[in-house]
Protein backbone atom coordinates (compact mmCIF):
# COMPACT_ATOMS: atom_id res chain seq x y z
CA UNK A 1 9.97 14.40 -66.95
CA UNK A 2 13.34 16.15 -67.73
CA UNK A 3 14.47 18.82 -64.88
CA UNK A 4 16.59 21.03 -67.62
CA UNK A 5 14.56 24.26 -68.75
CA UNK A 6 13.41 24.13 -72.25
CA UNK A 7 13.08 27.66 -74.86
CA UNK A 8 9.88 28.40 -77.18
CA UNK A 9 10.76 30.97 -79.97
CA UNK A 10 11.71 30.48 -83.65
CA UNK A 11 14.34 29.14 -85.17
CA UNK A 12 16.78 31.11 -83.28
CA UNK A 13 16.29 29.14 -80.40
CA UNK A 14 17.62 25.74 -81.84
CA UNK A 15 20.69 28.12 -83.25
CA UNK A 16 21.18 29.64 -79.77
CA UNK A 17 20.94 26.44 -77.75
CA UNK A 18 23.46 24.78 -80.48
CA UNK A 19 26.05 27.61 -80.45
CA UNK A 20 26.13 27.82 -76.51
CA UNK A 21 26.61 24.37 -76.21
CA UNK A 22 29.86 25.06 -77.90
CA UNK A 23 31.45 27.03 -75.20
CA UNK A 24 33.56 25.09 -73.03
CA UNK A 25 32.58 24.89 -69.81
CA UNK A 26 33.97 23.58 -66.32
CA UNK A 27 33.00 20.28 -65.72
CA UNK A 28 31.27 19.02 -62.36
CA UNK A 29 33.19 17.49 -60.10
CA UNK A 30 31.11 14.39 -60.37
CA UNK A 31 28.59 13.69 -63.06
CA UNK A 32 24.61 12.92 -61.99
CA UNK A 33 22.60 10.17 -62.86
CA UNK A 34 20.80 10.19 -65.83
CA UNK A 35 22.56 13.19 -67.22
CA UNK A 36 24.58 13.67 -70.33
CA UNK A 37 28.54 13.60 -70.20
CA UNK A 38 30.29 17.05 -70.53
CA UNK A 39 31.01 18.01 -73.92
CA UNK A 40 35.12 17.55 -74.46
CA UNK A 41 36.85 20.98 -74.69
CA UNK A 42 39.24 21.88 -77.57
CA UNK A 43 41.96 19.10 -77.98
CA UNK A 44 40.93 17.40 -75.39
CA UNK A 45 40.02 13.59 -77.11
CA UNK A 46 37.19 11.75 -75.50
CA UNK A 47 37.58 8.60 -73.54
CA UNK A 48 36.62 6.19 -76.10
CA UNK A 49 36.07 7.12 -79.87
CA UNK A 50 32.92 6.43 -80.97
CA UNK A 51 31.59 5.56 -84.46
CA UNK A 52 28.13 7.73 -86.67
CA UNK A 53 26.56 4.45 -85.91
CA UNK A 54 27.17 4.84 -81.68
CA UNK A 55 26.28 8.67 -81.71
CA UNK A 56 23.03 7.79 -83.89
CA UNK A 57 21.89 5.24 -81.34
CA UNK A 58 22.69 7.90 -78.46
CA UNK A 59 19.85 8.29 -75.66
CA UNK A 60 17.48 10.96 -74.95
CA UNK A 61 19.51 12.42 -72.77
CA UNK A 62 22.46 12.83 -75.10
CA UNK A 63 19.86 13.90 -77.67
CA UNK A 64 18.28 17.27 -78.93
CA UNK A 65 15.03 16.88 -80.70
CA UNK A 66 14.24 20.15 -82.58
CA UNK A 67 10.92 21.22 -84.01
CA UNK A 68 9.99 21.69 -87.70
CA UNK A 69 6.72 23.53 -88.15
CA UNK A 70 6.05 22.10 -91.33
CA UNK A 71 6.50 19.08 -93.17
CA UNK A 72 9.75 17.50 -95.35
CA UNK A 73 8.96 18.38 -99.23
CA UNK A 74 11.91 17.39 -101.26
CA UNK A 75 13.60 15.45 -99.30
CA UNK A 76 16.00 14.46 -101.66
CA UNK A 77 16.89 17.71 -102.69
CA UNK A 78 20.24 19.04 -100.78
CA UNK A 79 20.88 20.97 -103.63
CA UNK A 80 21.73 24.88 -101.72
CA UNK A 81 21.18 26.65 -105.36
CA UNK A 82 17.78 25.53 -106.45
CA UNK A 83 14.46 26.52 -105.22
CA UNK A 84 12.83 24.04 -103.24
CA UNK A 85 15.84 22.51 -101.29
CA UNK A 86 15.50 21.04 -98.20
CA UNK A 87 18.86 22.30 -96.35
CA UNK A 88 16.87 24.23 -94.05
CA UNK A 89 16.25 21.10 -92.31
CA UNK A 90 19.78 20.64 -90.45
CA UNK A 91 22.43 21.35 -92.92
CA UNK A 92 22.35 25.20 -92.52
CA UNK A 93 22.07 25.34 -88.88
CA UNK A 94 24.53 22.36 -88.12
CA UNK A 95 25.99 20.73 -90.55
CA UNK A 96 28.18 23.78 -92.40
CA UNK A 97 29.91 26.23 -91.32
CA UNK A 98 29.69 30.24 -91.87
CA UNK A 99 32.62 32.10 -93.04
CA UNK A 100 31.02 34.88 -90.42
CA UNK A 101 28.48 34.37 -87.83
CA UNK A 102 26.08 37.60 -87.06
CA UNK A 103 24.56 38.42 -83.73
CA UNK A 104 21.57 40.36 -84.55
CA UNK A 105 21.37 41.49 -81.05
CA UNK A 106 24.81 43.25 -81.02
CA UNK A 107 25.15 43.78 -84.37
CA UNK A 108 28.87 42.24 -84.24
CA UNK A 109 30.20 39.77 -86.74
CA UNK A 110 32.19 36.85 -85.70
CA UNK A 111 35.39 34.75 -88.06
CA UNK A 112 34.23 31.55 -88.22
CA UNK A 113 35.69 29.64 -91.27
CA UNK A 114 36.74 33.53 -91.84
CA UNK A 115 40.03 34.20 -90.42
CA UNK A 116 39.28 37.80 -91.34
CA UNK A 117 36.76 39.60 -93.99
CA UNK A 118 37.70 43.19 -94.71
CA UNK A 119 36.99 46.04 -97.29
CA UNK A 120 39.03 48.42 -98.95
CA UNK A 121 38.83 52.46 -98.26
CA UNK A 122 35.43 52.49 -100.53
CA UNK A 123 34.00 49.36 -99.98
CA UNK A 124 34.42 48.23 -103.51
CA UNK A 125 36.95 45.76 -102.98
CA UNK A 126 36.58 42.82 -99.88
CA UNK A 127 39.53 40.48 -98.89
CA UNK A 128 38.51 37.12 -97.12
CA UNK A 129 41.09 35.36 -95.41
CA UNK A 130 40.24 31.76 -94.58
CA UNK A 131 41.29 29.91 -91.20
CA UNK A 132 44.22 27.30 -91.10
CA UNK A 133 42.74 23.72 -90.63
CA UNK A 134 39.32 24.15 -91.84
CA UNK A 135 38.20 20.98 -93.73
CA UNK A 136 35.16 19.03 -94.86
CA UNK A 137 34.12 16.05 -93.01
CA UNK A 138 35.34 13.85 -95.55
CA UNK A 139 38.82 15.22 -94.25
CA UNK A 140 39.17 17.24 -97.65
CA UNK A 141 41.48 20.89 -96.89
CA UNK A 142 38.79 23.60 -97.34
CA UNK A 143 40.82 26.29 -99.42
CA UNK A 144 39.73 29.75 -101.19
CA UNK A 145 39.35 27.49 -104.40
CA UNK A 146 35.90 26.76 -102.94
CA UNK A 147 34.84 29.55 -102.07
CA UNK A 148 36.02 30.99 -105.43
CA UNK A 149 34.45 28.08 -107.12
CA UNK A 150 31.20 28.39 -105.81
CA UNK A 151 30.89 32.20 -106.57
CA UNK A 152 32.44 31.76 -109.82
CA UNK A 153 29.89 29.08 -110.66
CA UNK A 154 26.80 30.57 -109.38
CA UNK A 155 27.76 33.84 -111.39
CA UNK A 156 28.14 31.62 -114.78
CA UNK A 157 25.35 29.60 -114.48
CA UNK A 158 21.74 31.65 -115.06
CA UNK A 159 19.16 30.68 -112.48
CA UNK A 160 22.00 29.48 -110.37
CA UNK A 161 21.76 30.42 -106.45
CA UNK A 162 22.61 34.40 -106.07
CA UNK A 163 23.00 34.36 -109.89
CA UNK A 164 21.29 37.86 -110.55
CA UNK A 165 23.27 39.12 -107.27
CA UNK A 166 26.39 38.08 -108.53
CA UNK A 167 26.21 39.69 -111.69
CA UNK A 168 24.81 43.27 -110.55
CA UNK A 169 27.48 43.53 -107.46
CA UNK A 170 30.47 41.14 -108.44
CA UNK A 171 33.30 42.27 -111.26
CA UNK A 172 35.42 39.45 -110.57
CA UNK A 173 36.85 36.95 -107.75
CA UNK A 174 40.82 37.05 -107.88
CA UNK A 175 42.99 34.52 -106.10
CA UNK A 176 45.70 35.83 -103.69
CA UNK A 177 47.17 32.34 -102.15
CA UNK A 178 45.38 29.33 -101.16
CA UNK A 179 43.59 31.21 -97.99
CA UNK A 180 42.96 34.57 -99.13
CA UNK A 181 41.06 36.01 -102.42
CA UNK A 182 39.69 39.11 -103.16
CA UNK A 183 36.34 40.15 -104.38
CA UNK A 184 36.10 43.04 -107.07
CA UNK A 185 32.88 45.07 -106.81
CA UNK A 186 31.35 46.99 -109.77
CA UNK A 187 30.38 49.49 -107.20
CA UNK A 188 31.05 49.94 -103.25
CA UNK A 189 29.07 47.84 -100.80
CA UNK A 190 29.35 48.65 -97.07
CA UNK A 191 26.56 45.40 -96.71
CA UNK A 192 28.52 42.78 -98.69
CA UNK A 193 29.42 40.78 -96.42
CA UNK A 194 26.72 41.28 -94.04
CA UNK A 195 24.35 40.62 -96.93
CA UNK A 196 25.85 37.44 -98.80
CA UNK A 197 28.24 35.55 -96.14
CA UNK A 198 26.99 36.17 -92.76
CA UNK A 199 25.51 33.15 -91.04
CA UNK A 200 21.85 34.15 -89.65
CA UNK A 201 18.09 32.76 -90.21
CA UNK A 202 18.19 33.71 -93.68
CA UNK A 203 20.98 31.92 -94.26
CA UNK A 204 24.47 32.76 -96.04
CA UNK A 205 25.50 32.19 -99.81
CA UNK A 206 26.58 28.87 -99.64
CA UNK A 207 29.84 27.34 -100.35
CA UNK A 208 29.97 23.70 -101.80
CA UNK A 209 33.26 21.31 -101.99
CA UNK A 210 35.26 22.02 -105.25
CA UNK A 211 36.24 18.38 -105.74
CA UNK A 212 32.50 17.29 -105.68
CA UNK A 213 31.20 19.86 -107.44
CA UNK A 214 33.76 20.44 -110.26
CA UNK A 215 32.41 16.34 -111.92
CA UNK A 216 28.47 17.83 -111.74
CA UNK A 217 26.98 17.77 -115.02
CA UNK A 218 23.86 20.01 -114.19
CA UNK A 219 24.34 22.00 -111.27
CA UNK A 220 20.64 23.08 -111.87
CA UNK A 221 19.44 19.52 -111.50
CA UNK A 222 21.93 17.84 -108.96
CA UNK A 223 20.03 17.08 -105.98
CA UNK A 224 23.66 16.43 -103.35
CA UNK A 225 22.31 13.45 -102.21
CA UNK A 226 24.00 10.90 -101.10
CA UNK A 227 24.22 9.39 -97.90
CA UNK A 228 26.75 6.77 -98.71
CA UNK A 229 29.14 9.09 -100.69
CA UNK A 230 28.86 11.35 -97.94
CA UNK A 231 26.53 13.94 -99.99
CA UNK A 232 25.39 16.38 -98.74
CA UNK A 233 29.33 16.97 -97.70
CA UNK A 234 29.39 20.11 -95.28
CA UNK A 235 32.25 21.39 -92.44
CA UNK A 236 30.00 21.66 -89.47
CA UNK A 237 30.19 19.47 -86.19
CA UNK A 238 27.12 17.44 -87.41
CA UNK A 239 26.98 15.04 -90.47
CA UNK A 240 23.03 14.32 -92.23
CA UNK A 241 23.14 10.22 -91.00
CA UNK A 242 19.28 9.47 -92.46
CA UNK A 243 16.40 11.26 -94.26
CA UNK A 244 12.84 9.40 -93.85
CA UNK A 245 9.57 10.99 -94.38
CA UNK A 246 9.15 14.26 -92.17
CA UNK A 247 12.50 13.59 -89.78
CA UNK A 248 16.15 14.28 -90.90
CA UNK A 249 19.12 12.92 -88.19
CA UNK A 250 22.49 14.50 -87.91
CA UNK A 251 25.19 12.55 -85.51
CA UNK A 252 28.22 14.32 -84.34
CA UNK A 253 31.27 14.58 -85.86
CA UNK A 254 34.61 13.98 -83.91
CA UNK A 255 37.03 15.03 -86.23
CA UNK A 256 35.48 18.62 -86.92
CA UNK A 257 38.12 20.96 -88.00
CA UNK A 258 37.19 23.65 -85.24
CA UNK A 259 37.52 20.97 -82.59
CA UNK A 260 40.89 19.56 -83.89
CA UNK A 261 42.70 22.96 -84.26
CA UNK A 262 41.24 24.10 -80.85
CA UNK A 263 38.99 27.16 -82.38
CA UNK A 264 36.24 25.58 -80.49
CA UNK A 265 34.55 22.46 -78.32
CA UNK A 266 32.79 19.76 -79.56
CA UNK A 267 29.03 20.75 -78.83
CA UNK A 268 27.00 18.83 -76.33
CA UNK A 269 24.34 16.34 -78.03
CA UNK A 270 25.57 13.55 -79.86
CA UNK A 271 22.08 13.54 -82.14
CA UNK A 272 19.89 16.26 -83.45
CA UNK A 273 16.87 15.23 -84.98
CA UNK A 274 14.55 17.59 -87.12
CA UNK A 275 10.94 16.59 -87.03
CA UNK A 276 7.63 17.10 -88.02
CA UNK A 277 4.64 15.46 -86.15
CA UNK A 278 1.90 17.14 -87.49
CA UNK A 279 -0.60 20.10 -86.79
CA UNK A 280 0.29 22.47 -83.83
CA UNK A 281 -1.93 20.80 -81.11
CA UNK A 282 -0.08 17.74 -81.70
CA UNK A 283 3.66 19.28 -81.77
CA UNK A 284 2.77 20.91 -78.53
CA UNK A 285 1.39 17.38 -77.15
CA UNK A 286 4.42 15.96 -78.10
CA UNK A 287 6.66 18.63 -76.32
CA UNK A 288 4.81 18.00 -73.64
CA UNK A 289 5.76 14.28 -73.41
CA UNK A 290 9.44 15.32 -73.79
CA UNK A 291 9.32 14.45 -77.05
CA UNK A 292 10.48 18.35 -78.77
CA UNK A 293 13.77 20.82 -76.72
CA UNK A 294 12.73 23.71 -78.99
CA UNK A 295 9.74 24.56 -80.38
CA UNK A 296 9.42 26.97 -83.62
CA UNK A 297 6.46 29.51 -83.86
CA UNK A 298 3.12 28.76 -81.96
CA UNK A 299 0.43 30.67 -81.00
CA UNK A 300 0.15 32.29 -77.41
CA UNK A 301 -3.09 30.01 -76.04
CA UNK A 302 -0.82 26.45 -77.56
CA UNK A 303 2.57 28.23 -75.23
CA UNK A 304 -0.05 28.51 -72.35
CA UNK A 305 -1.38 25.03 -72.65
CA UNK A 306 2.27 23.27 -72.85
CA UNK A 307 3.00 25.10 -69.64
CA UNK A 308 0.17 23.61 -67.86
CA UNK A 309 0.83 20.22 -69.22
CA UNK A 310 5.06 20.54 -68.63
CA UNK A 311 5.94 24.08 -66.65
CA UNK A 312 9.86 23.01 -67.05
CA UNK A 313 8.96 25.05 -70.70
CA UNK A 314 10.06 28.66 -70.62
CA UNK A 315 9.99 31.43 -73.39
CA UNK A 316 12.44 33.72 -74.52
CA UNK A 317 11.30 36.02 -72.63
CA UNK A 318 9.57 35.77 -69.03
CA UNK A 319 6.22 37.74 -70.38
CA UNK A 320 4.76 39.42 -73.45
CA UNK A 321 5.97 39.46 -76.14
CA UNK A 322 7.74 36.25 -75.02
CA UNK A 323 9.54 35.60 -78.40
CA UNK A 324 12.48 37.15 -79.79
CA UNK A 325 11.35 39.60 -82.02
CA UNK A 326 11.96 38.39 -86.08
CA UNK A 327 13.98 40.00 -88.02
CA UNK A 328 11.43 40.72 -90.54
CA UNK A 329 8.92 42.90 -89.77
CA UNK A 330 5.26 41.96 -90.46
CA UNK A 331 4.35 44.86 -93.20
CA UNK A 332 1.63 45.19 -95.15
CA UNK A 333 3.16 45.80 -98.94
CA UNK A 334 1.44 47.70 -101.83
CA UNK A 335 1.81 48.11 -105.94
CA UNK A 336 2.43 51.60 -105.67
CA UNK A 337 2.41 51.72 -109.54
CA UNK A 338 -1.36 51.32 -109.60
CA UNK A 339 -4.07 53.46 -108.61
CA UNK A 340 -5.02 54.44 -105.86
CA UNK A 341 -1.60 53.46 -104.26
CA UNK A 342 0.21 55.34 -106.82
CA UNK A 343 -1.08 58.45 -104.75
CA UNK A 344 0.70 59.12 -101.52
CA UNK A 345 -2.18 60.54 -99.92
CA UNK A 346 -3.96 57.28 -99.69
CA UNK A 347 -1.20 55.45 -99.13
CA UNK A 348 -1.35 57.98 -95.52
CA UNK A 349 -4.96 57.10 -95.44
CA UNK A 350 -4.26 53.96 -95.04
CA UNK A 351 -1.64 54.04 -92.51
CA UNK A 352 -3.53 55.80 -90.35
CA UNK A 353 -7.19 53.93 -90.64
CA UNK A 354 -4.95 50.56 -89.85
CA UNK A 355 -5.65 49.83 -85.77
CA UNK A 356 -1.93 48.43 -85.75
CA UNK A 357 -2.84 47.72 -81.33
CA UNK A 358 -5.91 45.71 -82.36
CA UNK A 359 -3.74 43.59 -85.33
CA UNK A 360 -1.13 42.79 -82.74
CA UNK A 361 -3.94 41.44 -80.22
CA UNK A 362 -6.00 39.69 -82.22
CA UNK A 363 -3.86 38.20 -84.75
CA UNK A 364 -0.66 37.63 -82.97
CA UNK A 365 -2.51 37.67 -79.35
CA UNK A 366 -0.48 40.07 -78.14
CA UNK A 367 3.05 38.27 -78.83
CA UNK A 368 4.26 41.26 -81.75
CA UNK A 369 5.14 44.71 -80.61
CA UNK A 370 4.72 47.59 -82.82
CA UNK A 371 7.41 49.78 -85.03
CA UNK A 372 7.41 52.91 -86.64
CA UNK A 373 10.30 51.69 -89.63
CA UNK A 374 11.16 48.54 -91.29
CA UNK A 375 13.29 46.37 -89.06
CA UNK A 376 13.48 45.36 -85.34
CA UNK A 377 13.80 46.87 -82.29
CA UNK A 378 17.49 45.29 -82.60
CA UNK A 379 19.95 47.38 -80.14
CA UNK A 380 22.08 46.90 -82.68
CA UNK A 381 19.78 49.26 -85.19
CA UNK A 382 19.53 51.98 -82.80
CA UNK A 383 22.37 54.20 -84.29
CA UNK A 384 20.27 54.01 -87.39
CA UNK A 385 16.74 54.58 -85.31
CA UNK A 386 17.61 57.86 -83.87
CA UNK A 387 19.44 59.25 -87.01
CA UNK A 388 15.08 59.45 -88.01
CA UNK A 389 13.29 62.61 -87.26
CA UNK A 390 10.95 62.48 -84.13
CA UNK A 391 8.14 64.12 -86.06
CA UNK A 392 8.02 61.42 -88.34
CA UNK A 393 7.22 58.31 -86.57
């Protein structure tokens, strides 16, 4: 059995436990048994350089297997535009970058590929500056042209991605110099960036290499798959190594910009393998065994029986609620164009006939908390919280 304390939550987890691996950290004086080496810090070169091949045949130890709660459909389909794409297994969590990163528990944005992101007086204009030495991991420069390319094309192409976004919020995309551009708004947009570049769950608009992208016939029907051309080509530390049927497996990259130009270290595990095993009882028998670090949603009684058959689990939190709360909050929607919801009266009716205590501990058995509004309990949204009247919660 593993000593190290393993995290049940959602998908944050596996983004939490792969972003603090990134911070350097002091070394032991002498490594243990059986453990993992210490991640290199920036600059700092490892002892021997190792090959895709070396890091895919890594151990467990020097492995993170992360759990996918349901199974691969499409797995040919790396395509970030089209419906039905499978880059939620890997790509968007580790093998590209985010020109920002959000914490949703502080609310604060951090540059990644973005040197800096900033708005005019209004908000109607937005200025990106990109980061010296960012490239993809074919060793391609990342420039604006990309990022201006793959707004450009998503905004000419119907159906296309954030097509329909595009077109109601963007005027134009102008190039400055070969780091910086600046958006044009049709109207002012506080949220822009927060809303189409931020890296979170949901995930970001995404950016694709120019010089792939530019020789695609279709863009609606390219599936950016090819593991021998290096497709799907991203800038993150991990590279998509093989796709079978419900498992994709991403090997480290050495030569990832962030760790060459020192903006950060190399994270920890040299493999990260996506996988699904089947229905919840068997995902939690597996993590049991070892065979899962992170788990993504499960019910309370399946979290109580994995700590009685491995106690080195642990939740996000030490009691209820355990989890992290989503940032989606579980609402119950109506088509308020139709009678009787078309009547505010009912619509209060029903708000206050619904036994929200008795949802939350039969449904969710007891791992939800309730709100009075439409987002999380987020510190970060308590500025907007109290600016609500008392009365009407």
């Amino acid at each position: 059995m593993m000593t190290r304390a393993f995290r049940v939550a959602t998908l944050f987890l596996a983004l939490v436990l792969l972003l603090s691996a990134c911070v350097p950290a002091t070394p032991p004086a002498a490594p243990v048994a059986g453990e993992p080496e210490p991640a290199a810090g920036p600059g700092e070169p490892e002892a021997q350089p190792a090959s895709l091949e070396d890091y895919f045949n890594a151990p467990r130890q020097e492995t993170l297997l992360l759990d996918k709660p349901g199974r691969l459909e499409g797995a040919d389909n790396w395509n970030p535009f089209v419906p039905g794409n499978v880059t939620g297994w890997g790509l968007a969590q580790v093998g590209q970058d985010p020109l920002v990163l959000l914490s949703y528990g502080t609310g604060d944005f951090q540059d990644w590929i973005a040197e800096s992101f900033t708005p005019n007086e209004d908000a109607s204009a937005w200025t990106l500056v990109i980061r010296e030495g960012v490239t993809w991991n074919d060793g391609t420069p990342f420039t604006i042209d990309d990022v201006i390319f793959s707004v450009q094309l998503q905004m000419d192409v119907e159906r296309l991605g954030a097509h329909f976004t595009y077109q109601e919020w963007v005027e134009s995309v102008e190039k400055i110099d070969e780091r910086t551009m600046r958006f044009n708004l049709k109207k002012p947009n506080v949220r822009f960036v927060l809303d189409r570049f931020s890296g979170r769950t949901g995930g970001a608009d995404a950016i694709v290499p120019k010089h792939i992208w530019e020789n695609v016939e279709d863009p609606l029907t390219f599936k950016n798959f090819d593991l021998e051309q290096g497709l799907p080509l991203g800038t993150g530390p991990y590279i998509l190594y093989r796709v079978t049927t419900n498992e994709t497996v991403f090997v480290r990259n050495d030569d990832w910009w962030a760790y060459k130009t020192g903006f950060k270290a190399l994270p920890a595990p040299k493999k990260i393998v996506f996988s699904f095993v089947g229905p919840e009882e068997i995902r939690v028998a597996t993590a049991i065994d070892d065979g899962f670090d992170a788990l993504e949603d499960i019910t309370l009684s399946s979290f109580e029986a994995l700590l009685g058959g491995n106690p080195n689990w642990i939740a996000f939190e030490p009691e209820l609620p355990y989890v992290w709360p989503d940032p989606c909050a579980r609402t119950l929607s109506l088509n308020n164009s139709v009678e009787p919801w078309n009547d505010k009266d009912m619509r209060w009716v029903l708000n206050y006939v619904m036994d929200r205590p008795q949802i939350i501990d039969v449904a969710y058995e007891g791992t939800s908390v309730m709100g009075p509004y439409l987002w999380p309990a987020y510190p970060a949204m308590q500025p907007y919280t109290d600016l609500i009247p008392e009365d009407t919660l």
